[in-house]
C-alpha atoms as a PDB file:
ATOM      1  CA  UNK A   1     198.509  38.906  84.511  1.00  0.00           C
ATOM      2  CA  UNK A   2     195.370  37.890  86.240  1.00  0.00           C
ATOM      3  CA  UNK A   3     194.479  34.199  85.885  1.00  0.00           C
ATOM      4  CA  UNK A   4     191.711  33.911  82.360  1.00  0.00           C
ATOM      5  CA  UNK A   5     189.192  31.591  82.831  1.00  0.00           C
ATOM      6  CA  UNK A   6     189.378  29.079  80.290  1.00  0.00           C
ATOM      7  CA  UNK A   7     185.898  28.285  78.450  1.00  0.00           C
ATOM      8  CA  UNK A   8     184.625  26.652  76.108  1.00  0.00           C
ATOM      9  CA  UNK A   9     184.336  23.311  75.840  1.00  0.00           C
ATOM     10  CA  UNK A  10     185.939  23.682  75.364  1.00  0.00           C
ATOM     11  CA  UNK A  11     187.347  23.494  72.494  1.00  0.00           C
ATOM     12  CA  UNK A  12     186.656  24.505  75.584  1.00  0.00           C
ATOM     13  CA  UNK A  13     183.730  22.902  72.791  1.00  0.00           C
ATOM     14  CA  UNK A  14     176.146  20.829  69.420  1.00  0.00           C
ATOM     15  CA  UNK A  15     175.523  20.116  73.016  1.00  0.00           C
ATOM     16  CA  UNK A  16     176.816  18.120  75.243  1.00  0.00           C
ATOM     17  CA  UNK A  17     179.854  16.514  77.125  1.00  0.00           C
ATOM     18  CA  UNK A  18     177.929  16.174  80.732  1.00  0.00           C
ATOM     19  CA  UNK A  19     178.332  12.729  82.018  1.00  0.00           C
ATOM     20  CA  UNK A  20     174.649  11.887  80.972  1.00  0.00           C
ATOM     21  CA  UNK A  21     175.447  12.630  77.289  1.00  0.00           C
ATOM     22  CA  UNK A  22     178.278  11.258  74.590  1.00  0.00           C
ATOM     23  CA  UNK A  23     181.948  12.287  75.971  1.00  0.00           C
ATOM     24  CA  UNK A  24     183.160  12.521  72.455  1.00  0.00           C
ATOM     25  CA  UNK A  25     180.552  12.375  69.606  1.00  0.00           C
ATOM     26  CA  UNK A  26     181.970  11.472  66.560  1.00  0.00           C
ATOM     27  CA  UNK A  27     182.900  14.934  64.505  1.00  0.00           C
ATOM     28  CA  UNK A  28     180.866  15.410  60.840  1.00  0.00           C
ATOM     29  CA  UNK A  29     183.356  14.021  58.522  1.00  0.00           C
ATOM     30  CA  UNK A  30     181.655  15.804  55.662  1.00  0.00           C
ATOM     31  CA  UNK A  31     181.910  19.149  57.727  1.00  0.00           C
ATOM     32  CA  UNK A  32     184.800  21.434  55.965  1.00  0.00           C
ATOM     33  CA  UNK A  33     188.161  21.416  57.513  1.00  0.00           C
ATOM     34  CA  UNK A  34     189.379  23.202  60.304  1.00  0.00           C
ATOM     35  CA  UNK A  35     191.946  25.650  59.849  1.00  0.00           C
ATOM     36  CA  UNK A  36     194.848  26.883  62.640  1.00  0.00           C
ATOM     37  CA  UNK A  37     196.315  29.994  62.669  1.00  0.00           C
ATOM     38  CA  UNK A  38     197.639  33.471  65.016  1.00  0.00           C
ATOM     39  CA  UNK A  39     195.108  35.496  64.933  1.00  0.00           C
ATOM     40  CA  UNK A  40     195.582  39.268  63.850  1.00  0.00           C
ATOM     41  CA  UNK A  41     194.294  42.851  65.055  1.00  0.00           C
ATOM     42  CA  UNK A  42     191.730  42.326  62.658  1.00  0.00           C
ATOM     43  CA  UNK A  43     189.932  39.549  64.113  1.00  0.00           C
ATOM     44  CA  UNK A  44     189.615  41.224  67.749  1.00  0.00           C
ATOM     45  CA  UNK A  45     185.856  41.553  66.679  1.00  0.00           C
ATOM     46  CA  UNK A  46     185.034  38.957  65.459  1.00  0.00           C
ATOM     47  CA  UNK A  47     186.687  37.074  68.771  1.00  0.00           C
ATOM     48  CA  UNK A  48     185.015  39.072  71.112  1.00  0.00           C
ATOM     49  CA  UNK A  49     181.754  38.111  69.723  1.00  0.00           C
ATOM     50  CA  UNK A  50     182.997  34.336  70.177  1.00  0.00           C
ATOM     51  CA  UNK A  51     183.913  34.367  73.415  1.00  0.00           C
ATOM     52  CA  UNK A  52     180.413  36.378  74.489  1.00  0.00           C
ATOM     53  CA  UNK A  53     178.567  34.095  72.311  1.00  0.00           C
ATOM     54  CA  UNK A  54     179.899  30.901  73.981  1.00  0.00           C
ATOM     55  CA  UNK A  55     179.853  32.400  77.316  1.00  0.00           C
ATOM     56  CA  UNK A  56     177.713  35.285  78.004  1.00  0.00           C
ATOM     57  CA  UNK A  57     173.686  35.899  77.433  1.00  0.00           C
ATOM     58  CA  UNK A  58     171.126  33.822  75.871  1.00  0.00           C
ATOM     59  CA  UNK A  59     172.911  32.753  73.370  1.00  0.00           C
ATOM     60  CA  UNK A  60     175.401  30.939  75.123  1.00  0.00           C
ATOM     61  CA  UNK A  61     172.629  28.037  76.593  1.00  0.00           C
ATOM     62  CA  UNK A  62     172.691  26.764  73.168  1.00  0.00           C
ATOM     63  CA  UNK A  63     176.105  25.285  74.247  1.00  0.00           C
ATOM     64  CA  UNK A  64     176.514  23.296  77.363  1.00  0.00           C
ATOM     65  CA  UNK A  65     179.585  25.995  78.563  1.00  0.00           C
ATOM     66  CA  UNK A  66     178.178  28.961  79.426  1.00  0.00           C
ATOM     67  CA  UNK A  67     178.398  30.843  82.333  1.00  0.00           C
ATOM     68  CA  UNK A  68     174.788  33.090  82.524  1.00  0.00           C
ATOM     69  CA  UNK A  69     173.503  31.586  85.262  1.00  0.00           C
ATOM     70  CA  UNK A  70     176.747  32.447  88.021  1.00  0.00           C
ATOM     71  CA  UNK A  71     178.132  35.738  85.441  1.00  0.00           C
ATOM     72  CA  UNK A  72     176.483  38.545  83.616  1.00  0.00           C
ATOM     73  CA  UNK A  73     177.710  41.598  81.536  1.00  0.00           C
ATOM     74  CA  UNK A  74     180.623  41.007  79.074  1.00  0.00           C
ATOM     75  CA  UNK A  75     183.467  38.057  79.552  1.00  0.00           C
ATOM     76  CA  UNK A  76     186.100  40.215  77.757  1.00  0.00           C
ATOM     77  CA  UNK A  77     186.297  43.427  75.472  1.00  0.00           C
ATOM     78  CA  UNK A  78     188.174  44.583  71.988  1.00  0.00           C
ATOM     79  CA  UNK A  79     190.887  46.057  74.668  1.00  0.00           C
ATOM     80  CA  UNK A  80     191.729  42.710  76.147  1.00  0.00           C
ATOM     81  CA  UNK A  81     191.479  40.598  73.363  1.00  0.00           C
ATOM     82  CA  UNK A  82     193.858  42.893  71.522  1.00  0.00           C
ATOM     83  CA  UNK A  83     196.858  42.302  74.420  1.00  0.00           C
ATOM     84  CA  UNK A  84     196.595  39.078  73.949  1.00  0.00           C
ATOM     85  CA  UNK A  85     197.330  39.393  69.948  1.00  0.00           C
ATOM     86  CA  UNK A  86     200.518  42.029  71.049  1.00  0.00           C
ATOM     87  CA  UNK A  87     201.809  40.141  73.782  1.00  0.00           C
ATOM     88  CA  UNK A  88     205.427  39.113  72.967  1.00  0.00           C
ATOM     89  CA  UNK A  89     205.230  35.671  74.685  1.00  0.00           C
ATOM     90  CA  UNK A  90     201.632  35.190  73.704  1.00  0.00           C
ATOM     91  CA  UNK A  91     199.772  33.443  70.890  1.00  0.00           C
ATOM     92  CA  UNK A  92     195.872  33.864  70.043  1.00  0.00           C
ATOM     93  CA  UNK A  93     195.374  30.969  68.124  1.00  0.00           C
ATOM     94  CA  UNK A  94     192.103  30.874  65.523  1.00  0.00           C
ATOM     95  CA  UNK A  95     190.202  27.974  64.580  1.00  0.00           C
ATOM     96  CA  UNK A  96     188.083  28.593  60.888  1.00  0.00           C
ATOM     97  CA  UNK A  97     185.910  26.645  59.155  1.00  0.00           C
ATOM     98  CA  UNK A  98     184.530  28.243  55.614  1.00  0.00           C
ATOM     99  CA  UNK A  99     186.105  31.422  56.462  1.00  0.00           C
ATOM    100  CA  UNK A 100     184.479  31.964  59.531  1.00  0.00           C
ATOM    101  CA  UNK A 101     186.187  32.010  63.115  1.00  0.00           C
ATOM    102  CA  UNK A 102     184.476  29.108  64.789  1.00  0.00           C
ATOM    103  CA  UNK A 103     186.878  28.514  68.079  1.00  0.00           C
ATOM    104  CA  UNK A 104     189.493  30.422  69.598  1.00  0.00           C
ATOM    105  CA  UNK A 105     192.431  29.960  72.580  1.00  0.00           C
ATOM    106  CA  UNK A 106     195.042  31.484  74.202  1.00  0.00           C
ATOM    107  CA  UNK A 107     198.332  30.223  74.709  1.00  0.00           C
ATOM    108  CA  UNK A 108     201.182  31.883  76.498  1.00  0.00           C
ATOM    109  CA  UNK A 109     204.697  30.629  77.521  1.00  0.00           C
ATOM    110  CA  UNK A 110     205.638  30.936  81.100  1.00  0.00           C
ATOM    111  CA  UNK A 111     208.940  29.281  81.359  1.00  0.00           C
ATOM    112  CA  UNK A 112     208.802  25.438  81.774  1.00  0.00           C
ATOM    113  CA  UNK A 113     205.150  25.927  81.369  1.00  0.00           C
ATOM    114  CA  UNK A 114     202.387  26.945  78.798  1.00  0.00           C
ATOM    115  CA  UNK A 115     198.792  28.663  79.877  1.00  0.00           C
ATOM    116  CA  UNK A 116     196.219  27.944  78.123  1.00  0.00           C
ATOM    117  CA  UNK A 117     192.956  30.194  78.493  1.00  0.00           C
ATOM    118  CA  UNK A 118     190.435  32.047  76.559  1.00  0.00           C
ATOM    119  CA  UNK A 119     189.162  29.291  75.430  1.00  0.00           C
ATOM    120  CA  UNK A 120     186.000  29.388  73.468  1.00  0.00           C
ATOM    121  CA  UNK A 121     183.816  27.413  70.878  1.00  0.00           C
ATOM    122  CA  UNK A 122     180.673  28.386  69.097  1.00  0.00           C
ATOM    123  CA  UNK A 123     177.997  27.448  71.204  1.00  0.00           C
ATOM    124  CA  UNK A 124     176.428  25.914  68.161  1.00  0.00           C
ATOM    125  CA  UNK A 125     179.363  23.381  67.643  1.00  0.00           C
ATOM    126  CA  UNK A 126     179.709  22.195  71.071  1.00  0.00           C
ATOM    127  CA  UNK A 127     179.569  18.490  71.823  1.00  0.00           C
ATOM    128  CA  UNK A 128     180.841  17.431  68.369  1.00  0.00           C
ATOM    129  CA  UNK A 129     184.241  16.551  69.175  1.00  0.00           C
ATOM    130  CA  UNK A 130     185.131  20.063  68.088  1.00  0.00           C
ATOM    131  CA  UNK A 131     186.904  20.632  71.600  1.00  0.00           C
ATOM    132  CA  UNK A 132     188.577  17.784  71.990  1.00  0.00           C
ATOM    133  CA  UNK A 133     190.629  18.480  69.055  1.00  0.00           C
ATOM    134  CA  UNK A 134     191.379  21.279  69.427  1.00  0.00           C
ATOM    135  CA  UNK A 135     193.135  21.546  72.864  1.00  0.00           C
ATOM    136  CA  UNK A 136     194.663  18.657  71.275  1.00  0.00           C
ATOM    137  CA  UNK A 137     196.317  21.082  68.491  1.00  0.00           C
ATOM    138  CA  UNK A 138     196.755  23.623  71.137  1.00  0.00           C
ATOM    139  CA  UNK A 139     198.992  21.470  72.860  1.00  0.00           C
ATOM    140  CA  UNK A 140     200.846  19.543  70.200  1.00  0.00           C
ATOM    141  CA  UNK A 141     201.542  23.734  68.990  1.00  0.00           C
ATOM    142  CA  UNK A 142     202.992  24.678  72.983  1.00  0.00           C
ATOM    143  CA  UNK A 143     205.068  21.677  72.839  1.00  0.00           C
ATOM    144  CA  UNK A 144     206.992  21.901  69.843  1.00  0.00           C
ATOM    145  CA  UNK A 145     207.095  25.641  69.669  1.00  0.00           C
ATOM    146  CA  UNK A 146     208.689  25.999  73.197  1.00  0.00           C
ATOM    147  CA  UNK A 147     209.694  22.816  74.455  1.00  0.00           C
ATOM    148  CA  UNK A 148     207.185  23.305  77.437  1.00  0.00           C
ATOM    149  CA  UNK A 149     206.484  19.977  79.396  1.00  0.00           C
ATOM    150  CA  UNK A 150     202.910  21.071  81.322  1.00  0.00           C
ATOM    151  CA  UNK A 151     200.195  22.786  79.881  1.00  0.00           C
ATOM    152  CA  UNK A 152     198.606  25.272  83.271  1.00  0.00           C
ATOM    153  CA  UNK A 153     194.956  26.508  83.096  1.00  0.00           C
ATOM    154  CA  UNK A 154     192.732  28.403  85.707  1.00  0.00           C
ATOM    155  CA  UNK A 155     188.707  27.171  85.390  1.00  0.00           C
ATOM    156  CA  UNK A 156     185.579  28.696  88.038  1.00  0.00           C
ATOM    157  CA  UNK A 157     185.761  26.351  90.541  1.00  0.00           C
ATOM    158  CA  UNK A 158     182.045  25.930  90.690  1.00  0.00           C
ATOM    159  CA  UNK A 159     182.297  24.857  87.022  1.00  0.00           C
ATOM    160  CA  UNK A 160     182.205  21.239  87.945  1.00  0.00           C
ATOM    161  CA  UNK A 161     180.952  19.793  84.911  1.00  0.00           C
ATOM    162  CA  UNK A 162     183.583  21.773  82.550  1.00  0.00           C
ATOM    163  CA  UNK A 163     186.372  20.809  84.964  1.00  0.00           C
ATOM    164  CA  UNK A 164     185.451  17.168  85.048  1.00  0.00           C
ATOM    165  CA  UNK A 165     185.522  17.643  80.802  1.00  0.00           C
ATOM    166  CA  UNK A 166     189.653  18.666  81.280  1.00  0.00           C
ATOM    167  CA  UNK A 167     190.118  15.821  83.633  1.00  0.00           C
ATOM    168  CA  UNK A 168     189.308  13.859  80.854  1.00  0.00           C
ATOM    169  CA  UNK A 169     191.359  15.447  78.885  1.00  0.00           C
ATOM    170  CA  UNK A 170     194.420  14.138  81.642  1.00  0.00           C
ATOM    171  CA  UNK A 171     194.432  17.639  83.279  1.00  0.00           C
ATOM    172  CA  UNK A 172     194.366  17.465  87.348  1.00  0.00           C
ATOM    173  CA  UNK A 173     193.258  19.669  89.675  1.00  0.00           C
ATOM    174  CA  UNK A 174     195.692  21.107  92.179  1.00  0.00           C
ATOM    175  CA  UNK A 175     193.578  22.847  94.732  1.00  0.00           C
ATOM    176  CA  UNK A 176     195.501  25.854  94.362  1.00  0.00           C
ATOM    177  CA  UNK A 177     193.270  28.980  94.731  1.00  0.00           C
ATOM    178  CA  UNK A 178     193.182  32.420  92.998  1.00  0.00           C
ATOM    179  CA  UNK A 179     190.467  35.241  94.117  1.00  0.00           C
ATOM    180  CA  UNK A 180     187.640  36.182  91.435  1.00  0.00           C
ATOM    181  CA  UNK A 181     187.682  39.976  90.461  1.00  0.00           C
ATOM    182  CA  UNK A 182     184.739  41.017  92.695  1.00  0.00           C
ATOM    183  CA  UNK A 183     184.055  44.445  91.444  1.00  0.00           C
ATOM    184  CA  UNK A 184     186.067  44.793  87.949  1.00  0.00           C
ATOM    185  CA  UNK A 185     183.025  44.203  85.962  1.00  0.00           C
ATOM    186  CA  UNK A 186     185.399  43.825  82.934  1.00  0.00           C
ATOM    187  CA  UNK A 187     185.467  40.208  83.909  1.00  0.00           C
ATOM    188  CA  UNK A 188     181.410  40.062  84.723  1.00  0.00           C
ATOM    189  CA  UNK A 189     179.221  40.716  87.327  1.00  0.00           C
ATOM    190  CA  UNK A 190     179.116  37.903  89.694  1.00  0.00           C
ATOM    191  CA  UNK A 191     175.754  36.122  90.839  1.00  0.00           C
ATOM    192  CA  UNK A 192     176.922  34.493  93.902  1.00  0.00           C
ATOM    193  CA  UNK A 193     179.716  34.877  96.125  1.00  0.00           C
ATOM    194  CA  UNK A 194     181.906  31.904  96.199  1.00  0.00           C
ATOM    195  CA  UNK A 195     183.628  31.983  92.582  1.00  0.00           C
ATOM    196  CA  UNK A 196     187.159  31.201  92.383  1.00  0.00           C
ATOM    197  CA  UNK A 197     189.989  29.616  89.933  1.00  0.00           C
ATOM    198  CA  UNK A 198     191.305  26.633  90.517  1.00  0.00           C
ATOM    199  CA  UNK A 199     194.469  25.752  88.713  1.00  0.00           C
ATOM    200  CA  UNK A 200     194.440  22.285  86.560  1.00  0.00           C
ATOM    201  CA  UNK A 201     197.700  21.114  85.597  1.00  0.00           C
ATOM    202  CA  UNK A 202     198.653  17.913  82.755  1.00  0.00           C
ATOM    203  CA  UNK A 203     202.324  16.652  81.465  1.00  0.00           C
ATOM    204  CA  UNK A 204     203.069  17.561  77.934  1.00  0.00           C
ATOM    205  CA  UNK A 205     205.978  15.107  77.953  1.00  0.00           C
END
């Protein structure tokens, strides 16, 4: 399976984590809960209009993670989203607040290892701590459901300010390489012509 560019401040994720702004703004405490669960097939939808929303077009600049200015077209389809739901060693797990999908992420058991990717939050809850707590979850769930000790995760290398957001988070980078897609516009249509993932890598144990 080709490497899936994590996203969204993150939980990848109003506004914000740059280094000029508040790492972690406190979350609304009057906000309603969040809730955790698998998703199902009939979410697909409403995920895929996540992940474009947090990512993709004009919509996604009201968050500080998106990728229009370097990608354009779609960041994933029904189709993909759907595998992920089927795959045997593969959760999709959902993130609701009042009934509504606000967050999303992948997380998929490789051995001694967990992947976590597909990472998205709605642009308009980015910078509210949202993110931070929920790759928190995200791991907490990898650790005790498969006794995993790293959590892996491939990131645009160009994406400095959403790497340096993991490395907060304890993730390192590695260095290690993997080539973008360049023509499979399933993934996007590229604007320049150095993207690559880099692989960032943090203990569990």
């Amino acid at each position: 399976m080709r490497p899936e560019p994590t996203g969204s401040v993150t939980l990848i994720g109003a506004r914000a984590a740059p280094e000029n702004e508040p790492e972690t703004p406190p979350m609304d405490t009057a906000a309603s809960p969040l809730t955790f669960r698998d998703a199902t097939d009939a979410d697909v939808d409403e995920i895929v209009a996540l992940i474009e929303s947090a990512y993709r077009g004009e919509s996604s600049r009201a968050g500080w993670t998106t990728e229009a200015d370097i990608l354009q077209g779609r960041r994933t389809d029904p189709q993909g989203v759907l595998e992920v739901v089927k795959a045997p060693e593969s959760r999709l797990l959902t993130v609701e607040r009042d009934g509504g999908i606000v967050a999303c992420c992948q997380l998929e058991h490789r051995g001694a290892h967990a992947y976590f990717g597909m990472f998205a939050v709605s642009p308009v809850l980015q910078g509210g701590g949202l993110g931070k707590a929920i790759i928190a979850e995200a791991e907490r769930q990898a650790r005790e459901a498969w006794g995993v000790t790293e959590m892996h995760m491939t990131v645009i290398s160009v994406r400095e300010d959403l790497i340096a957001w993991y490395e907060r988070r304890g993730y390192r980078r590695t260095g290690e390489m993997t080539p973008f897609p360049y023509g499979d516009e399933r993934f996007g249509i590229p604007q320049r012509d150095d993207l690559r993932f880099e692989l960032l890598v943090k203990p569990l144990v």
